[in-house]
Protein backbone atom coordinates (compact mmCIF):
# COMPACT_ATOMS: atom_id res chain seq x y z
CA UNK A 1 0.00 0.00 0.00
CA UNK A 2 3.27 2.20 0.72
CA UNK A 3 4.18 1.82 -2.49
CA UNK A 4 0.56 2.49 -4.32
CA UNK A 5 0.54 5.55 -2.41
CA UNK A 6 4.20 6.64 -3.60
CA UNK A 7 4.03 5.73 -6.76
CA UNK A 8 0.10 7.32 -7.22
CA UNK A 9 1.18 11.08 -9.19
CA UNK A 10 0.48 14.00 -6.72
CA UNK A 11 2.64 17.37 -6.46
CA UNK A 12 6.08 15.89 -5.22
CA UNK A 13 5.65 13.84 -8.71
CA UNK A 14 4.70 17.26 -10.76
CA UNK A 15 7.76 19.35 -9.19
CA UNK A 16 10.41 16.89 -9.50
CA UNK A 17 9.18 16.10 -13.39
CA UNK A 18 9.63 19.93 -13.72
CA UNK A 19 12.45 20.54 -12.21
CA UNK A 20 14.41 17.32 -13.78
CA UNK A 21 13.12 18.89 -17.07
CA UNK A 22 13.89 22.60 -16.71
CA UNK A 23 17.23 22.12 -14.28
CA UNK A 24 18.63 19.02 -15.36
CA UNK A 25 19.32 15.84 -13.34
CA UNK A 26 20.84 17.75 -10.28
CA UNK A 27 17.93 20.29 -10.11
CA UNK A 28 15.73 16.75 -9.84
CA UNK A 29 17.61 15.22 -7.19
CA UNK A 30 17.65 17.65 -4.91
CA UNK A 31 13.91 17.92 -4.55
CA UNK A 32 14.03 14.42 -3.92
CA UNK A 33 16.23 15.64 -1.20
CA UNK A 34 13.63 17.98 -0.15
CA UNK A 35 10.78 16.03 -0.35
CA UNK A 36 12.78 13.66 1.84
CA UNK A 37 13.94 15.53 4.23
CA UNK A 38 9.89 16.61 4.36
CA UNK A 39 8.96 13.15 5.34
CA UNK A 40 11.52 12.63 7.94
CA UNK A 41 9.55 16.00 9.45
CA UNK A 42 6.24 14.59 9.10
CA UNK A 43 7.62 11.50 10.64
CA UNK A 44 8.96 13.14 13.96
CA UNK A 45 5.87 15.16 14.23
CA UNK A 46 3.91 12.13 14.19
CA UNK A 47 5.79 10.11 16.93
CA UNK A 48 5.75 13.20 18.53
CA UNK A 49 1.80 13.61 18.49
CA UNK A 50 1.68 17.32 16.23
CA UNK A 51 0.43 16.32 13.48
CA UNK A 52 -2.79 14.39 15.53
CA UNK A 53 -3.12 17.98 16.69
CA UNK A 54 -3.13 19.31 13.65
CA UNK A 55 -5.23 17.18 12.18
CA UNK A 56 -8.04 17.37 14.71
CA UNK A 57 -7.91 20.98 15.18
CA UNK A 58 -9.98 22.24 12.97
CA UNK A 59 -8.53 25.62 12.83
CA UNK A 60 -4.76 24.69 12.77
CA UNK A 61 -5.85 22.19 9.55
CA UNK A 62 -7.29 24.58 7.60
CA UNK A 63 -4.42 27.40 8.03
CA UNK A 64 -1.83 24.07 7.24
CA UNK A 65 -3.68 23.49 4.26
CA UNK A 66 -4.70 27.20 3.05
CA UNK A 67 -0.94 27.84 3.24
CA UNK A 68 -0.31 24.82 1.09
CA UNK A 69 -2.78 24.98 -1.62
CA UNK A 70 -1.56 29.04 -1.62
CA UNK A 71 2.17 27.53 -2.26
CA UNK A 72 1.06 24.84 -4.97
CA UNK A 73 -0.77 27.47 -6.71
CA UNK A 74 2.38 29.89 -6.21
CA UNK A 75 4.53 27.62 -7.98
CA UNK A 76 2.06 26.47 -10.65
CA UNK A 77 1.47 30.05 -11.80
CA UNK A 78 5.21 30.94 -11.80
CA UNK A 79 5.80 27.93 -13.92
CA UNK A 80 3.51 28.98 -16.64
CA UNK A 81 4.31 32.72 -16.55
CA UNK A 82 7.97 31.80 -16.60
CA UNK A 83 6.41 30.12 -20.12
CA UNK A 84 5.72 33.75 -21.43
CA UNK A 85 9.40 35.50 -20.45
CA UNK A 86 10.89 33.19 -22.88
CA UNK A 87 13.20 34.62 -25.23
CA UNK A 88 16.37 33.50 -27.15
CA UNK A 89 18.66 34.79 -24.83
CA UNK A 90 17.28 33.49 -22.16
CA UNK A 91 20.14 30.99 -22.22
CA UNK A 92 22.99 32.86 -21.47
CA UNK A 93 20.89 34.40 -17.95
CA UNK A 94 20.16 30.30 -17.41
CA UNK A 95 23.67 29.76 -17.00
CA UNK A 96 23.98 32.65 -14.42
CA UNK A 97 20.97 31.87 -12.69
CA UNK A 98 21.32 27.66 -13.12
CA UNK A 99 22.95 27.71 -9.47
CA UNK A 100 20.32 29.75 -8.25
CA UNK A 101 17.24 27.59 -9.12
CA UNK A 102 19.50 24.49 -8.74
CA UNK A 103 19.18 25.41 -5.04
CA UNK A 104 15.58 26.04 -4.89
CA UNK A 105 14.75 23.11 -6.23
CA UNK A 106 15.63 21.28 -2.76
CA UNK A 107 12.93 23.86 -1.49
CA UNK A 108 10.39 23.51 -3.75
CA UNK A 109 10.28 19.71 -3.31
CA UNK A 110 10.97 20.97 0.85
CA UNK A 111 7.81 23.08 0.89
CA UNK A 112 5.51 20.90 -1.38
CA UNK A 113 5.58 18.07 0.56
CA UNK A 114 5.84 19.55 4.31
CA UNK A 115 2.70 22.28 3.53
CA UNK A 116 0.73 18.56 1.89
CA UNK A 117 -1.55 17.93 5.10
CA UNK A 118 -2.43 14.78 3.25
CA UNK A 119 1.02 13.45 4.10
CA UNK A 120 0.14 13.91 8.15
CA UNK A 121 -3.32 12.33 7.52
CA UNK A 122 -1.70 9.43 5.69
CA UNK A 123 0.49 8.81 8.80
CA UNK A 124 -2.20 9.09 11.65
CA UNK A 125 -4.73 7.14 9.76
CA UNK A 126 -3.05 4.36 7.54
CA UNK A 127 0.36 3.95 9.64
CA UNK A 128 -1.70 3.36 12.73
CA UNK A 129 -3.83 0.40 11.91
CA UNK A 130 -0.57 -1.48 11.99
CA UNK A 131 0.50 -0.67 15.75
CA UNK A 132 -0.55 -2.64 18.66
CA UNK A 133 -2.47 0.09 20.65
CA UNK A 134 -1.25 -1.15 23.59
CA UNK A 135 2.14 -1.55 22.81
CA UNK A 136 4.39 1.69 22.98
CA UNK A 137 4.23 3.55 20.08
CA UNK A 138 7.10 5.52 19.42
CA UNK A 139 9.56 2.85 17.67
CA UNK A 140 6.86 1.23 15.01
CA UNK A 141 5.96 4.99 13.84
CA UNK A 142 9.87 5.52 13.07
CA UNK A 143 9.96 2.71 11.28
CA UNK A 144 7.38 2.86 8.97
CA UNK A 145 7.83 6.21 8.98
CA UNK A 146 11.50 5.83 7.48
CA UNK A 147 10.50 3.07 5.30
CA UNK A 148 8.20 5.18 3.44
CA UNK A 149 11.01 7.94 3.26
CA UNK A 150 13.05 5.33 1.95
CA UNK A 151 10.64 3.82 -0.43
CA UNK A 152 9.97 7.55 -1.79
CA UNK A 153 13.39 7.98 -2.01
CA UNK A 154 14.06 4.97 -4.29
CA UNK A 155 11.03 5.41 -6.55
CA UNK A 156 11.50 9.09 -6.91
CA UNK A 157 15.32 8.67 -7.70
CA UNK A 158 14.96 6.13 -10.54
CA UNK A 159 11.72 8.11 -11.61
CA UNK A 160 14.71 11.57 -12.07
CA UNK A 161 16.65 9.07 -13.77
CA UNK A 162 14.14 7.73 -16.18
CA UNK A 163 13.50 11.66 -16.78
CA UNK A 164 16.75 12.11 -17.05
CA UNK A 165 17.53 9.35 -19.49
CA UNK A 166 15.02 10.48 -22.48
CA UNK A 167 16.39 14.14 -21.75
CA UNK A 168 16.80 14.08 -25.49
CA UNK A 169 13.53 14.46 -26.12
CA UNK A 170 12.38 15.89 -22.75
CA UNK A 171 14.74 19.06 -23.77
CA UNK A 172 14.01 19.84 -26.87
CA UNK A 173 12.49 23.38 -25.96
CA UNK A 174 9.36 22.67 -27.89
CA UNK A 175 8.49 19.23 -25.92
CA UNK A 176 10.00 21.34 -22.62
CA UNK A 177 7.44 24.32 -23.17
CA UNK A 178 4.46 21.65 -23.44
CA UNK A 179 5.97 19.44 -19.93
CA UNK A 180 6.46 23.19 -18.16
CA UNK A 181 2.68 24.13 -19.24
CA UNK A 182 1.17 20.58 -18.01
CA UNK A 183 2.86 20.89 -14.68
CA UNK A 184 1.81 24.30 -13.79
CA UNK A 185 -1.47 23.73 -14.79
CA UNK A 186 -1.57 20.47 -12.66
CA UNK A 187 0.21 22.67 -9.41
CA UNK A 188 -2.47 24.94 -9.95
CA UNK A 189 -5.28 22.23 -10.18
CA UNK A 190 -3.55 20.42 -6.70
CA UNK A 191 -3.84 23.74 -5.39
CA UNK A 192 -6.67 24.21 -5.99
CA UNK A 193 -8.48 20.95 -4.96
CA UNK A 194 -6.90 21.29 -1.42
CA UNK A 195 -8.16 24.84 -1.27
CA UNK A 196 -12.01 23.64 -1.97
CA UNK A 197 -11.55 20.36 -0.02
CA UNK A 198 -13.93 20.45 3.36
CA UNK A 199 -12.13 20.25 6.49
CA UNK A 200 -13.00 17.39 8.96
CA UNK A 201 -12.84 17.62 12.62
């Protein structure tokens, strides 16, 4: 089920695609960092018992996931505008700026999966029903918890590479224009569906 989940597309999927597209392999792998390094978060705050707050205050949920679908939609409206500054010298400011957007890239993956309150629902409510509730608690949440970083880590690494491998065609600034213009349109769709989406108590 782990795996279903990882592997289902969501907005970790549409930022790395972009940003293994637009930045190149290294650009990809660090948002895998990011969206990593976002899991081993949502982990801690789930051994720790935040994100159960989070998740059953109503009013802490709904800034969590305002502030995400704001972000998602951010990014996907930045991608396609960045569609319209195109111009043929745009590659020589790419190669000063490469560095630059290199580095956000490991935020971008950061932010899109820590601001996801899906990913703190997904650990209180599927993670759960496989700990003894009278057992302590603590240990079986990191370790499912860091299998599932680990498992994301794997899929979304040879998922850059695959991206990475048909660059080729990926690159070619006509097929690149068309990828770039699908993603922000799907950031901006994630965005906002998580905006609309009813908050439980």
């Amino acid at each position: 089920m782990c795996i279903f989940f990882i592997i289902l597309p969501g907005p970790d999927t549409a930022i790395a695609t972009k940003n293994t597209v637009t930045v190149g392999k290294v650009g990809g792998l660090k948002t895998v960092l990011g969206i990593c390094c976002a899991l081993l978060i949502h982990t801690s705050a789930a051994v720790l018992g935040l994100s159960a707050i989070i998740v059953k205050s109503a009013l802490l949920f709904s800034i969590f996931k305002y502030v995400g679908a704001v972000y998602l939609l951010y990014l996907g409206v930045k991608t396609l505008w960045s569609l319209k500054k195109k111009e043929e010298t745009a590659s020589v400011e790419m190669n000063k700026k490469s560095k630059f957007v290199s580095t956000s890239c490991f935020k971008q993956g950061f932010l899109t999966d820590i601001l996801n309150p899906k990913v703190a629902i997904l650990f209180l409510t599927f993670f759960p029903q496989f700990v003894d509730p009278g057992s302590n608690t603590f240990l079986p949440f990191v370790i499912m918890g860091t299998t599932y970083t680990v498992l994301t880590a794997v899929w979304s690494l040879l998922y850059v590479y695959l991206i990475n491998y048909i660059s080729d065609f990926m690159k070619k600034p006509k097929t690149q224009n068309i990828i770039e213009g699908i993603t922000g349109t799907i950031l901006i769709g994630f965005g906002i569906k998580l905006f609309l989406e009813k908050t439980h108590n």
